[in-house]
Protein backbone atom coordinates (compact mmCIF):
# COMPACT_ATOMS: atom_id res chain seq x y z
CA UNK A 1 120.27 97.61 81.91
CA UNK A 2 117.78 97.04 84.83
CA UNK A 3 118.79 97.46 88.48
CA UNK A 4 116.62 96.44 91.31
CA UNK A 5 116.90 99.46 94.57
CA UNK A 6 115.55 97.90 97.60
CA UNK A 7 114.49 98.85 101.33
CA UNK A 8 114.43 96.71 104.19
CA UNK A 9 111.18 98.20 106.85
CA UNK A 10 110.09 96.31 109.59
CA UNK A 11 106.94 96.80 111.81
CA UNK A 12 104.82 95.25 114.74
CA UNK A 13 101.34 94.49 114.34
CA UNK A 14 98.28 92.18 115.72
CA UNK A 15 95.68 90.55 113.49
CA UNK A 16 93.10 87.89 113.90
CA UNK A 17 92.68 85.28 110.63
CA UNK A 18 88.92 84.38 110.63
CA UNK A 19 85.90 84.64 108.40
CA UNK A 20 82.99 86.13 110.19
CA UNK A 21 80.74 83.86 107.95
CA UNK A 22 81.93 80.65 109.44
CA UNK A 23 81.36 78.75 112.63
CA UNK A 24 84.38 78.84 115.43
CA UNK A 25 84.55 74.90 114.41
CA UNK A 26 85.73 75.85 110.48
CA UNK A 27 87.64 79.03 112.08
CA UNK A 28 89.60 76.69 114.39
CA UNK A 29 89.99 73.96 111.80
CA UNK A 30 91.20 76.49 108.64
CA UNK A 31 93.55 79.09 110.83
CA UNK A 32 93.91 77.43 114.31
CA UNK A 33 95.49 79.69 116.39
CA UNK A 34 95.71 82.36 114.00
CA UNK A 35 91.98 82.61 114.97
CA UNK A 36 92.38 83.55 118.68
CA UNK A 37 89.69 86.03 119.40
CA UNK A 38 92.01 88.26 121.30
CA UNK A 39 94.37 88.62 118.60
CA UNK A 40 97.96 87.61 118.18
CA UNK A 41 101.08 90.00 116.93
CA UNK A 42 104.13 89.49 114.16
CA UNK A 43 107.38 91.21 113.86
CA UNK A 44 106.96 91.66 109.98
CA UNK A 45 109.89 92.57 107.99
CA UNK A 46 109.11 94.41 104.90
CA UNK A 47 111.49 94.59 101.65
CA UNK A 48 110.27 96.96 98.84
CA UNK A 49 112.13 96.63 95.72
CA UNK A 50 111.60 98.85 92.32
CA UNK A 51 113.10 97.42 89.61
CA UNK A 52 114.11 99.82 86.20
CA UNK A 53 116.60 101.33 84.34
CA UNK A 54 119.21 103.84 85.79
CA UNK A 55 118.74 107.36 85.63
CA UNK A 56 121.86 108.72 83.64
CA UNK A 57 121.81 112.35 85.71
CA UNK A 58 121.52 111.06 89.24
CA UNK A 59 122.90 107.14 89.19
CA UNK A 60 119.29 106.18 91.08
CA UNK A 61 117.25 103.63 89.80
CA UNK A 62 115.15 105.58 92.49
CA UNK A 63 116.28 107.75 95.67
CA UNK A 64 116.19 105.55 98.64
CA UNK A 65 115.56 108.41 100.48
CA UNK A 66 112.07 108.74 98.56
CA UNK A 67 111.35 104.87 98.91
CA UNK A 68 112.24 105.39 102.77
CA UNK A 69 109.85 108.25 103.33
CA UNK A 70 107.20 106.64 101.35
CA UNK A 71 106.97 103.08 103.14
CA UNK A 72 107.12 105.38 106.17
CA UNK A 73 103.81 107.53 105.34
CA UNK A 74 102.24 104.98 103.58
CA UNK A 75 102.98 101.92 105.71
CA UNK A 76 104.90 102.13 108.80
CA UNK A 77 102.23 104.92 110.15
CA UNK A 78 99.04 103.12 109.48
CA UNK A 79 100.18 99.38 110.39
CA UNK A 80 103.08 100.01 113.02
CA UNK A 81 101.57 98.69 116.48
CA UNK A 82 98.20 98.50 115.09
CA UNK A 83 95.62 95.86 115.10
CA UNK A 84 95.32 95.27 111.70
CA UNK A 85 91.98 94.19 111.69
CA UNK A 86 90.19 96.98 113.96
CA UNK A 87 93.34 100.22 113.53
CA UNK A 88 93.52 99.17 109.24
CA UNK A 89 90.36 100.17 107.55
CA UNK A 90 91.90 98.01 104.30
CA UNK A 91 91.00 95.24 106.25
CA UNK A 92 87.40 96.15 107.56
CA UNK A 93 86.28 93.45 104.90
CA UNK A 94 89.56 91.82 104.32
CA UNK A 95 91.01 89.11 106.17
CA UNK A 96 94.87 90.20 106.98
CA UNK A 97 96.96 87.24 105.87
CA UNK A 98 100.13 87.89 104.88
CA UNK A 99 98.85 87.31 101.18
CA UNK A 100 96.48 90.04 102.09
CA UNK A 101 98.67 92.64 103.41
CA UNK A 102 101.53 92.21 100.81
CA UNK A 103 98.77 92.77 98.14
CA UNK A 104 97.63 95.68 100.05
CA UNK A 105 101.13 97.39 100.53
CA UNK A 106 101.85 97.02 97.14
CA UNK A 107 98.46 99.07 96.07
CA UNK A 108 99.43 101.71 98.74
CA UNK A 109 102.96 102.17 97.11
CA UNK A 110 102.29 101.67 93.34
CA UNK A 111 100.73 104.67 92.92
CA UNK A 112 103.44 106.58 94.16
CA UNK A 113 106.93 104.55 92.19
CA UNK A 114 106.79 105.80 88.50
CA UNK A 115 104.88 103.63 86.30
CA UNK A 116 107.78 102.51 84.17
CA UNK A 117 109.12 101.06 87.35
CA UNK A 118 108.27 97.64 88.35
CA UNK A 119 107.45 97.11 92.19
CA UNK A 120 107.91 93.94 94.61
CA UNK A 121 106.54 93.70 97.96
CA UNK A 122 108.07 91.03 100.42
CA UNK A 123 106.97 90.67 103.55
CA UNK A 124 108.34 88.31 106.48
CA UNK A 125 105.08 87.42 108.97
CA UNK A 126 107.95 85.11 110.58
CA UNK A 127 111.88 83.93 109.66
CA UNK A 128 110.24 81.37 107.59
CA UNK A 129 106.84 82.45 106.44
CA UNK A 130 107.04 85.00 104.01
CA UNK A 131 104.91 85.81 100.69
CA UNK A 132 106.30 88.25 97.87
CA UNK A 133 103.62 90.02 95.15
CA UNK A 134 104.33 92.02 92.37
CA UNK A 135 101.77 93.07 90.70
């Protein structure tokens, strides 16, 4: 039987959607005002799920507790009130979309969750907008 253990996060953080290889003209047309030059900020809400079979000594599919202290270290204190593209160096070279930064959580945390676990990575740029990856 396979339960799914999640954690609900949430963090503030600016970011700037533009390809240094285009004109302003394509920047503006592709991520409009997503490309502001002086940046522009999201509440993101974060849910971290791991997926697996219940351990028969402790009742955990994992310890919340863990999964807490781990999107804390490995997320909340390198993207909480950062600019993602200057503060993050995963996105030196990477354009911080949402599809970008879910992918990138996800590589931060897999390491971490036991392999026989299976990991999703939501994340909430607004209310509506969100994008979920999994591997």
């Amino acid at each position: 039987m396979k339960v799914k253990a999640s954690r609900k996060a949430t963090f503030n953080a600016a970011h700037r959607l533009f390809r240094p290889d285009w004109d302003e003209e394509k920047n503006n047309a592709v991520f409009g005002k997503c490309n502001n030059p002086r940046f522009h900020g999201h509440n993101y809400d974060l849910i971290v799920s791991v997926t697996g079979e219940i351990d028969p000594e402790t009742g955990f599919v994992i310890d919340l507790k863990v999964l807490k202290d781990l999107i804390k270290e490995q997320v909340l204190d390198p993207f909480d009130h950062k600019n993602l593209n200057l503060d993050v160096p995963e996105f030196q070279n990477l354009n911080p979309t949402a599809e970008n930064i879910a992918v990138v959580i996800w590589n931060k945390l897999r390491p971490h969750i036991d392999a026989e676990r299976e990991l999703e990575v939501v994340l909430y740029e607004t209310p509506r907008n969100f994008v979920t990856y999994t591997g």
